[in-house]
PDB file of N, CA and C in Angstrom:
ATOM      1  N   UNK A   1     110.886  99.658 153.551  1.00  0.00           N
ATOM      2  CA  UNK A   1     111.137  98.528 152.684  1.00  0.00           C
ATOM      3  C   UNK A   1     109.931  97.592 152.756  1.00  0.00           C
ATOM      4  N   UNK A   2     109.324  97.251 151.475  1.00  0.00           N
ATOM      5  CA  UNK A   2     108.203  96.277 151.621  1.00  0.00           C
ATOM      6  C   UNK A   2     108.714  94.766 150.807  1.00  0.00           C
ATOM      7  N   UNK A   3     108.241  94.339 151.329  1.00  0.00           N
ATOM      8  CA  UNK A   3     108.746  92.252 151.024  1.00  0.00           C
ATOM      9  C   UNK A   3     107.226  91.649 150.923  1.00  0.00           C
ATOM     10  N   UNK A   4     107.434  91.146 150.195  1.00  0.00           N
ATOM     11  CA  UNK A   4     106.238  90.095 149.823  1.00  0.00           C
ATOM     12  C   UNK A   4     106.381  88.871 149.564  1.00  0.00           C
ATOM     13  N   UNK A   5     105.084  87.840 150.390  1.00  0.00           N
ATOM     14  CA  UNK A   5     105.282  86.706 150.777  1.00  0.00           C
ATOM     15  C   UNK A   5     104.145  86.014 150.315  1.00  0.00           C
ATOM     16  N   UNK A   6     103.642  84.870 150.742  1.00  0.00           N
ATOM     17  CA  UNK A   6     103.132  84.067 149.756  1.00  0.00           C
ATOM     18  C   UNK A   6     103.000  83.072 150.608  1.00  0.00           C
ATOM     19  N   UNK A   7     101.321  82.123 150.827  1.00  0.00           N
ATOM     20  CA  UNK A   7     101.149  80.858 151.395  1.00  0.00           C
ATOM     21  C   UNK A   7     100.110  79.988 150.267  1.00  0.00           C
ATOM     22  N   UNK A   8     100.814  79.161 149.921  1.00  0.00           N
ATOM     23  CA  UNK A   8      99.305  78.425 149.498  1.00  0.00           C
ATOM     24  C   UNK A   8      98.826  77.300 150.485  1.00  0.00           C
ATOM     25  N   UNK A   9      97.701  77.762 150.592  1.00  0.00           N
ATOM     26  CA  UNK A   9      96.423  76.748 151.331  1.00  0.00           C
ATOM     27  C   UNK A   9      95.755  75.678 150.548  1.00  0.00           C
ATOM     28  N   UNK A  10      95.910  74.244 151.009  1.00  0.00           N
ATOM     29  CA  UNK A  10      94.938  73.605 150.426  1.00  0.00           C
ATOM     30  C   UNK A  10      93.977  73.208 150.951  1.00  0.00           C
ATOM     31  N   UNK A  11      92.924  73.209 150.241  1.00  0.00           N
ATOM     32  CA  UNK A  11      91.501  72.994 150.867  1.00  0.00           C
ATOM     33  C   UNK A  11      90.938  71.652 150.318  1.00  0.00           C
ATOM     34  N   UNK A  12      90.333  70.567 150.832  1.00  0.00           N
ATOM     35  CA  UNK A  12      90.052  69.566 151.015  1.00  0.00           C
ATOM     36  C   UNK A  12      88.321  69.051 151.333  1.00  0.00           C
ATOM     37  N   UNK A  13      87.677  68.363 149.859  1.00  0.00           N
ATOM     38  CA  UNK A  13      86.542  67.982 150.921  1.00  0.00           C
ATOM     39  C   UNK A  13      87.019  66.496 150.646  1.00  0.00           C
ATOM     40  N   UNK A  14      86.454  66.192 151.775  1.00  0.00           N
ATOM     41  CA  UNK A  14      87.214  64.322 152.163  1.00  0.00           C
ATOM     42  C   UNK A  14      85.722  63.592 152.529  1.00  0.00           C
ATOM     43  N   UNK A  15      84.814  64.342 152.583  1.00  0.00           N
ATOM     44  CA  UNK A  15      83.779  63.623 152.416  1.00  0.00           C
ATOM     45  C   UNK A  15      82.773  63.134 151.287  1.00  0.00           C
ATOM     46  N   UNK A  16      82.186  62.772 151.614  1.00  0.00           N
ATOM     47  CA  UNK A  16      81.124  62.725 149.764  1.00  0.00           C
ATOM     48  C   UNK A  16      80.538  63.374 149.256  1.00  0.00           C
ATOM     49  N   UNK A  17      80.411  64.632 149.892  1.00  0.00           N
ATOM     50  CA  UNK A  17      80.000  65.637 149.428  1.00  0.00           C
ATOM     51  C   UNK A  17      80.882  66.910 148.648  1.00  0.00           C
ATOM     52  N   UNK A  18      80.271  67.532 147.606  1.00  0.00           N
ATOM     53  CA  UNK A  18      80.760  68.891 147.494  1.00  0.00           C
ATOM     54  C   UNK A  18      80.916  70.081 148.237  1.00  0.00           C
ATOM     55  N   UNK A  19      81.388  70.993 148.246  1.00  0.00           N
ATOM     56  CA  UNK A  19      81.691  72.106 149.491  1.00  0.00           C
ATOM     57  C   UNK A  19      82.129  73.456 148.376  1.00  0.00           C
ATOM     58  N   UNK A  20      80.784  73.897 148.218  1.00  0.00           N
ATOM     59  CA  UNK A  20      80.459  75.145 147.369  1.00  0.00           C
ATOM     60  C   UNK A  20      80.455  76.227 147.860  1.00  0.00           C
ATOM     61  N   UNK A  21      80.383  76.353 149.317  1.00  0.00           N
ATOM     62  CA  UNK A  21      80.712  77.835 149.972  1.00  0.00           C
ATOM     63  C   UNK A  21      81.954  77.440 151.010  1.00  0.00           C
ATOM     64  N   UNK A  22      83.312  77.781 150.475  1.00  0.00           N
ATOM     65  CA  UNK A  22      84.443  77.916 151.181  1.00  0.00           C
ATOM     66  C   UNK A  22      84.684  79.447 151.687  1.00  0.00           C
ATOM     67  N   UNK A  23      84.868  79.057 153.084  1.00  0.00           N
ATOM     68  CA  UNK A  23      85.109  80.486 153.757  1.00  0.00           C
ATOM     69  C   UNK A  23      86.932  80.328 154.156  1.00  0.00           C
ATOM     70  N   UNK A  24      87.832  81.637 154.101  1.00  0.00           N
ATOM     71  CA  UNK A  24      88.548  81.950 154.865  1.00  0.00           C
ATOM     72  C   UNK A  24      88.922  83.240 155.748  1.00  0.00           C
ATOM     73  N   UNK A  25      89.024  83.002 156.781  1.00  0.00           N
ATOM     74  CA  UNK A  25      89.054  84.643 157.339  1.00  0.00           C
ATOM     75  C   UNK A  25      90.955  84.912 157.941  1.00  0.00           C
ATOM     76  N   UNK A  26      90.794  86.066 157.870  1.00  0.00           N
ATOM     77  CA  UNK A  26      92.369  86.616 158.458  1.00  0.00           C
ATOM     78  C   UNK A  26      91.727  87.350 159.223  1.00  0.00           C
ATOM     79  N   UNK A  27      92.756  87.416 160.510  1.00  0.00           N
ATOM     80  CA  UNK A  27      92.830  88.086 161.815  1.00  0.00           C
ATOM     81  C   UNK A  27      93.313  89.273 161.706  1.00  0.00           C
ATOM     82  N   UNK A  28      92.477  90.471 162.281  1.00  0.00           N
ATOM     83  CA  UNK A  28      93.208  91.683 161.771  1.00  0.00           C
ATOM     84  C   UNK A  28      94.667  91.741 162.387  1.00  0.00           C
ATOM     85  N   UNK A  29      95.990  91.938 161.662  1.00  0.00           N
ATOM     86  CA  UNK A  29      97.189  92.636 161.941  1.00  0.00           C
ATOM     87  C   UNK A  29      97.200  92.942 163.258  1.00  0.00           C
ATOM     88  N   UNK A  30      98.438  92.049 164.192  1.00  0.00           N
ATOM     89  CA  UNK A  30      98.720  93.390 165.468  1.00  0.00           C
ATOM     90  C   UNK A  30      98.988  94.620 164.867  1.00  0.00           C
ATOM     91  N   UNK A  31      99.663  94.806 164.202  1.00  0.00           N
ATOM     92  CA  UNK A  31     100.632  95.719 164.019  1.00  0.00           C
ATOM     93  C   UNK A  31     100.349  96.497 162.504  1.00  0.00           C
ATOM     94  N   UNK A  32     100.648  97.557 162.273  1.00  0.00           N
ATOM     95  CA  UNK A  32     100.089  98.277 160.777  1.00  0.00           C
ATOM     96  C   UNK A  32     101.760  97.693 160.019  1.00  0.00           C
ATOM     97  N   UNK A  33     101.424  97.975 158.713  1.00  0.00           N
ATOM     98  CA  UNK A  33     102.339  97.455 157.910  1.00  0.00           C
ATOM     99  C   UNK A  33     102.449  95.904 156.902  1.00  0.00           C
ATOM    100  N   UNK A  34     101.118  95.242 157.612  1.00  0.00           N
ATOM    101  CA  UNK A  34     100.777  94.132 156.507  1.00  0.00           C
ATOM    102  C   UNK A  34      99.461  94.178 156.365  1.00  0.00           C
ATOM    103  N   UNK A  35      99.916  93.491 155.080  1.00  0.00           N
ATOM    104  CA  UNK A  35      98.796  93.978 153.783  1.00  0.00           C
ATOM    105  C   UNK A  35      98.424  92.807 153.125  1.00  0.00           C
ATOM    106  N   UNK A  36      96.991  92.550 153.388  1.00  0.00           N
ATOM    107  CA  UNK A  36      96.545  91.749 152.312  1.00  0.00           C
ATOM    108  C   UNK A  36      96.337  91.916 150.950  1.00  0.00           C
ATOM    109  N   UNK A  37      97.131  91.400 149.930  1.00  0.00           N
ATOM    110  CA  UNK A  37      96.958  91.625 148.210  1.00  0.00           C
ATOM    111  C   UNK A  37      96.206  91.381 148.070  1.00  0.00           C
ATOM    112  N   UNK A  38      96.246  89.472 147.985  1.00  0.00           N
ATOM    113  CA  UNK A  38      95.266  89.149 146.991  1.00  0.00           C
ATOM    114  C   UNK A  38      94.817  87.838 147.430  1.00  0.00           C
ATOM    115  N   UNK A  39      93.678  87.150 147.223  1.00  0.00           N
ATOM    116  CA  UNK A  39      93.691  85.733 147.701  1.00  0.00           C
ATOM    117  C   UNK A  39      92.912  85.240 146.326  1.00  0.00           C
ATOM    118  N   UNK A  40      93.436  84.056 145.717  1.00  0.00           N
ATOM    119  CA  UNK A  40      93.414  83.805 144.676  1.00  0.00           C
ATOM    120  C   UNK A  40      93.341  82.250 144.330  1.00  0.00           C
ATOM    121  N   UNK A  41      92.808  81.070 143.387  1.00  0.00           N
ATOM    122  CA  UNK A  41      92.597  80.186 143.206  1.00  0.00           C
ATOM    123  C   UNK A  41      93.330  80.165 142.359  1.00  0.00           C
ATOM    124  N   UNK A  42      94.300  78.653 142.965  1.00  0.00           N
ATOM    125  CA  UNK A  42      95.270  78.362 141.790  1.00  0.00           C
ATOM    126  C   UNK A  42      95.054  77.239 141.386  1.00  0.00           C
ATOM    127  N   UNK A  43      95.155  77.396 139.645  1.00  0.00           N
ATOM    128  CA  UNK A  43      95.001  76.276 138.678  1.00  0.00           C
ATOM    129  C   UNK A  43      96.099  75.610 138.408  1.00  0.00           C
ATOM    130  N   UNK A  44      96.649  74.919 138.844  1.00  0.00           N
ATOM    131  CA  UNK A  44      97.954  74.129 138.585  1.00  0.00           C
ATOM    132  C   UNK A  44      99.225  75.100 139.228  1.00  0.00           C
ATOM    133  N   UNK A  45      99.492  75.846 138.390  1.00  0.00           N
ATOM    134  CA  UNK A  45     100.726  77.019 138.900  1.00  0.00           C
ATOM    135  C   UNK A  45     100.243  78.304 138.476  1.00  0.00           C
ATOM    136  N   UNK A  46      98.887  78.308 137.564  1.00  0.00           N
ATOM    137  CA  UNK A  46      98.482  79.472 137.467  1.00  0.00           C
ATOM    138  C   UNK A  46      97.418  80.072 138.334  1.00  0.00           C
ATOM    139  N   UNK A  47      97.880  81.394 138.589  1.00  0.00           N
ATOM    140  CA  UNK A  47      96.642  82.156 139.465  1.00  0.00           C
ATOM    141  C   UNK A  47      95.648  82.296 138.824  1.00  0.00           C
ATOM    142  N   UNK A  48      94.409  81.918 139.044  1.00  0.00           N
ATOM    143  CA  UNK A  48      92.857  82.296 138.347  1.00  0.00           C
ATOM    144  C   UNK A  48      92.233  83.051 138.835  1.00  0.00           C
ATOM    145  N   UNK A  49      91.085  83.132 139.425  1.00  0.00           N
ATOM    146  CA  UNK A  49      89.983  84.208 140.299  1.00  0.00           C
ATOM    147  C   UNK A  49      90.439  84.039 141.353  1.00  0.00           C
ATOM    148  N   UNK A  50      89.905  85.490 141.938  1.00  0.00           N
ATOM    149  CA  UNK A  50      90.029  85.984 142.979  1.00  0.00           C
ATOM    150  C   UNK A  50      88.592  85.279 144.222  1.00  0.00           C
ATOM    151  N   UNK A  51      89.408  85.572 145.173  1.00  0.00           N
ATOM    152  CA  UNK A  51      88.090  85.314 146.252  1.00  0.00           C
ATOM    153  C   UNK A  51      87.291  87.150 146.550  1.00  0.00           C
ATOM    154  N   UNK A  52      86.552  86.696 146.729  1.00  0.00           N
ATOM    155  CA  UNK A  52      86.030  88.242 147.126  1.00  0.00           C
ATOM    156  C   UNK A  52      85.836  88.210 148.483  1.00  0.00           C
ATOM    157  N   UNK A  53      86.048  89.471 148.813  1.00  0.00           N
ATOM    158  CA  UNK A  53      85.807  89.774 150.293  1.00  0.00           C
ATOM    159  C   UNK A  53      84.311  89.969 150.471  1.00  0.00           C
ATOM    160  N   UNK A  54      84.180  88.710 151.255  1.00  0.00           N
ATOM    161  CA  UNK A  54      82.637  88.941 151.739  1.00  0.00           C
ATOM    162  C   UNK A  54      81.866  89.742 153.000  1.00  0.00           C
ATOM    163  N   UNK A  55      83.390  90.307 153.382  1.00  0.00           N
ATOM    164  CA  UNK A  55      82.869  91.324 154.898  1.00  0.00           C
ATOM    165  C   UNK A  55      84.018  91.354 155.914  1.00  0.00           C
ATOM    166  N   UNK A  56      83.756  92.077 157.333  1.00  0.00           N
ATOM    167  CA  UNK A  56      84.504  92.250 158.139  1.00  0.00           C
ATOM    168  C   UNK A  56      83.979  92.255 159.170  1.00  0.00           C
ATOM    169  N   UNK A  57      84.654  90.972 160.165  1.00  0.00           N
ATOM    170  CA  UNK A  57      84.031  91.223 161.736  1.00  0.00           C
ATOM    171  C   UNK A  57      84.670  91.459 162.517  1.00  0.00           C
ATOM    172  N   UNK A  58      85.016  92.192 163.466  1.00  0.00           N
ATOM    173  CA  UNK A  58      85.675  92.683 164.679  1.00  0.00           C
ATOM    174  C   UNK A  58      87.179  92.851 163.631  1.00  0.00           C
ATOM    175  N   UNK A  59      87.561  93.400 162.817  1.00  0.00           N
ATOM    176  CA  UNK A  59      88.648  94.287 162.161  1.00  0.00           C
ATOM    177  C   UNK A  59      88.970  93.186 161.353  1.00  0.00           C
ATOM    178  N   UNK A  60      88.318  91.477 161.108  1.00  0.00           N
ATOM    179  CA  UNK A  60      89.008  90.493 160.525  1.00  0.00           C
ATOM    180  C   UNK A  60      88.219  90.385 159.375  1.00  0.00           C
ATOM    181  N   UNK A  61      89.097  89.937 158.657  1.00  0.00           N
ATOM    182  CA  UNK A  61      88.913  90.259 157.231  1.00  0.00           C
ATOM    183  C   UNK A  61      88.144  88.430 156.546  1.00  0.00           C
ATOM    184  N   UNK A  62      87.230  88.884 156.415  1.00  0.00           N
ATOM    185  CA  UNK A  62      86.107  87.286 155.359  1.00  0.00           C
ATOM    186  C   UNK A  62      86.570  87.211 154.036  1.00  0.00           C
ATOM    187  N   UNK A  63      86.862  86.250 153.632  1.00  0.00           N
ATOM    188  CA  UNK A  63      86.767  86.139 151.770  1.00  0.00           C
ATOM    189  C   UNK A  63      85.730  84.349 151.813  1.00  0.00           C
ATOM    190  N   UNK A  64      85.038  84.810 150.720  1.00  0.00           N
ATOM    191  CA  UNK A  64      84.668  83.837 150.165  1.00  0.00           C
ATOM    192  C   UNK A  64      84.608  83.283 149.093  1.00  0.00           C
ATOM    193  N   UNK A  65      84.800  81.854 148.904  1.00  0.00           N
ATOM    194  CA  UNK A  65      85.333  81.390 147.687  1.00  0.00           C
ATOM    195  C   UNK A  65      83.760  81.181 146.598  1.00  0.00           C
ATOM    196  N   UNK A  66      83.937  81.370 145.493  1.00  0.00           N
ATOM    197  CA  UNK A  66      82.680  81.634 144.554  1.00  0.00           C
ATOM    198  C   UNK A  66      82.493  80.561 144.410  1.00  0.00           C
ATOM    199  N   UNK A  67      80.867  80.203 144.604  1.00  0.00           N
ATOM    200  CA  UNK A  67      80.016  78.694 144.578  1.00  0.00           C
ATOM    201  C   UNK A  67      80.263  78.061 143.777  1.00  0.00           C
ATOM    202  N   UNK A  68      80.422  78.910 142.220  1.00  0.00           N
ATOM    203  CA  UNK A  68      81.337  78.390 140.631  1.00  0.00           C
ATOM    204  C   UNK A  68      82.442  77.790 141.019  1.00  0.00           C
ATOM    205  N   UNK A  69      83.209  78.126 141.888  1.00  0.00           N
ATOM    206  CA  UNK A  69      84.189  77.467 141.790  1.00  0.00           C
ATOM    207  C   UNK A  69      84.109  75.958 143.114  1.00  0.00           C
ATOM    208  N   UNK A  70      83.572  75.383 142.949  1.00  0.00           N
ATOM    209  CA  UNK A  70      83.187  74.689 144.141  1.00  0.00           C
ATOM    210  C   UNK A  70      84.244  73.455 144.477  1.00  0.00           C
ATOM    211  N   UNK A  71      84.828  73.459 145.721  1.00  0.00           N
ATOM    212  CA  UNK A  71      85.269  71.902 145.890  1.00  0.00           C
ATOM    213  C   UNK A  71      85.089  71.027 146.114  1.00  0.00           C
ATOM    214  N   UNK A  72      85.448  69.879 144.689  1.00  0.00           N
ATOM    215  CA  UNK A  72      84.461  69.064 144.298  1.00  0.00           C
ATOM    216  C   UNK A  72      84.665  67.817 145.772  1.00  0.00           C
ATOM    217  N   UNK A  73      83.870  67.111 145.712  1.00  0.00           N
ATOM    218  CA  UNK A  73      83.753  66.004 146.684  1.00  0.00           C
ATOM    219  C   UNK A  73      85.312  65.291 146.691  1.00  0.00           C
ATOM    220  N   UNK A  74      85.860  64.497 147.674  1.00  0.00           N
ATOM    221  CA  UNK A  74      87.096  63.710 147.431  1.00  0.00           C
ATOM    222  C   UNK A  74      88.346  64.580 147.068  1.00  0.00           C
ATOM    223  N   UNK A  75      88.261  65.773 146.281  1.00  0.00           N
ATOM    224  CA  UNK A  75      89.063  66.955 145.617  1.00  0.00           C
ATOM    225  C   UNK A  75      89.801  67.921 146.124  1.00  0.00           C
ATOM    226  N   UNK A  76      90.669  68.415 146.131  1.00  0.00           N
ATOM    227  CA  UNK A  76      91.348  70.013 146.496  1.00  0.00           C
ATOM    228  C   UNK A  76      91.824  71.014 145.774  1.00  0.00           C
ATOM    229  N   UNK A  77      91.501  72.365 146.337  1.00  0.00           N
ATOM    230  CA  UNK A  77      91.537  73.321 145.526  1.00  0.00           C
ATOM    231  C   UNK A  77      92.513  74.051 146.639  1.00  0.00           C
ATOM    232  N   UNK A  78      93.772  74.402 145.389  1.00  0.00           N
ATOM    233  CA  UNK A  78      94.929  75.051 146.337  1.00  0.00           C
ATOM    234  C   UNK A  78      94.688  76.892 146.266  1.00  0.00           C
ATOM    235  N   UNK A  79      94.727  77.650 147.207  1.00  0.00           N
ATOM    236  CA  UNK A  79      94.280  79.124 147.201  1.00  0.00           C
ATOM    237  C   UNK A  79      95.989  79.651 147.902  1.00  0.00           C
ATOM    238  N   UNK A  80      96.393  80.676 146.814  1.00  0.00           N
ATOM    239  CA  UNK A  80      97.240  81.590 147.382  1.00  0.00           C
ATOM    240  C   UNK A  80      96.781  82.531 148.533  1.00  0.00           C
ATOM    241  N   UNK A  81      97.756  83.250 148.944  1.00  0.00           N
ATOM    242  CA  UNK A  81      97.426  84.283 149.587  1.00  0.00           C
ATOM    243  C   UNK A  81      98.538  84.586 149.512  1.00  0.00           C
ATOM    244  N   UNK A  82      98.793  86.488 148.949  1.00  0.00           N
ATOM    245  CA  UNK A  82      99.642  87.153 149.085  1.00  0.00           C
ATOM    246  C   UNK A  82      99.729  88.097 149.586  1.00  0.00           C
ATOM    247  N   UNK A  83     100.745  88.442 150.541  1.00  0.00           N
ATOM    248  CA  UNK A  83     100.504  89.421 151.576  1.00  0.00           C
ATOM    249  C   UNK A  83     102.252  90.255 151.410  1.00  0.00           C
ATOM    250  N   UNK A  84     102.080  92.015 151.829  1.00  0.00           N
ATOM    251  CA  UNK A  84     103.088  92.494 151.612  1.00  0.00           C
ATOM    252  C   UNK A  84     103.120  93.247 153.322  1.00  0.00           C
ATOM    253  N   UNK A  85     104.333  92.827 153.473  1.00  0.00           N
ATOM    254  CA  UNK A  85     105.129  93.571 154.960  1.00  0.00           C
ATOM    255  C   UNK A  85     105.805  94.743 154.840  1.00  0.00           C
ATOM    256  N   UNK A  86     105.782  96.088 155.715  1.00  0.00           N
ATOM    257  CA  UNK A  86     106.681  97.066 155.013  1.00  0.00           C
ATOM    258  C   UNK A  86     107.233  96.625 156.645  1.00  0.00           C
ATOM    259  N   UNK A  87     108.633  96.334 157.061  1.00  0.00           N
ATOM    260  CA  UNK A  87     109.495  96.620 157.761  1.00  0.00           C
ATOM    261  C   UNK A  87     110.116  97.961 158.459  1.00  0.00           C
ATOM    262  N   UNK A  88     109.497  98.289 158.949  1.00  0.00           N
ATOM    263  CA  UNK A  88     109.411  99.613 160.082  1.00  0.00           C
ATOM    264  C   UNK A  88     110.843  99.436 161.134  1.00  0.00           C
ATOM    265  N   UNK A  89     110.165  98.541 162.230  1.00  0.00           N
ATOM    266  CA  UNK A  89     111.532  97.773 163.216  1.00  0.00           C
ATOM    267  C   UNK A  89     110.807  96.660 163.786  1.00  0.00           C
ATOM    268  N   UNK A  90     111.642  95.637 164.129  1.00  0.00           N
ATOM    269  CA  UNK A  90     111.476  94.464 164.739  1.00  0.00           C
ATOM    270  C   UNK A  90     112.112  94.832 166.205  1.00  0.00           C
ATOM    271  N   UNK A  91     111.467  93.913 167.187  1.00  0.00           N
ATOM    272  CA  UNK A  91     111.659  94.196 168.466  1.00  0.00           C
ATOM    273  C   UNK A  91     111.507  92.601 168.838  1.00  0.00           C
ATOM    274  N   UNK A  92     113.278  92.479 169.452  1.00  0.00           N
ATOM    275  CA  UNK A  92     113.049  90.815 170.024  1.00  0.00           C
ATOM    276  C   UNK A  92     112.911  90.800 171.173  1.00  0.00           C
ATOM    277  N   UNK A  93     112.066  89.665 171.795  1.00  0.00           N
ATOM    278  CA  UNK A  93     112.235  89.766 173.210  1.00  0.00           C
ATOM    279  C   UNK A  93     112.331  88.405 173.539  1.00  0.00           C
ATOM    280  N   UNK A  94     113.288  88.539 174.520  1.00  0.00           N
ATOM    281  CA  UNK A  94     114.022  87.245 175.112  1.00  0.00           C
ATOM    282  C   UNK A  94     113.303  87.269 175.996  1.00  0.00           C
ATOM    283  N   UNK A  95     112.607  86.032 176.725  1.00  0.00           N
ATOM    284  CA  UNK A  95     112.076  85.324 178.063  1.00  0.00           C
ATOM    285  C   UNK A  95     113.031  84.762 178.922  1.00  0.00           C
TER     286      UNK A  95
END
């Protein structure tokens, strides 16, 4: 069974400057079964461009946000991320 979930991130420059190269990275998965879709810039409620994956270090996954799309000074730019879980088994452990 796969389920899909959904965070939006907002990103913030609070200084006086613009911030034209936004990085985010994900930590590779303990576990197999999640999946990064898509990471995506949202325009109000609509999804627009994609971030592209700019690489991989030690199994973790880079995207970077396109200089075109830059966040403007004072401004925020909200970024989805959608990710799908396939449910295998859960294992609780009580302390």
């Amino acid at each position: 069974m796969s389920v899909q979930h959904y965070w939006d991130v907002q990103v913030n420059s609070i200084g006086g400057s613009d911030a034209p190269f936004t990085w985010m990275a994900f930590e590779k998965p303990a576990t197999s079964g999640i999946i990064i879709d898509s990471v995506n810039i949202l325009s109000g409620n609509t999804i627009g461009s994609s971030l592209a994956v700019a690489g991989t270090y030690n199994g973790n996954i880079w995207y970077q946000n396109n200089p075109s799309t830059i966040v403007v000074a004072h401004q925020m730019h909200k970024i989805t991320v959608c990710i799908s879980v396939t449910l295998i088994a859960i294992q609780i452990v009580y302390n």
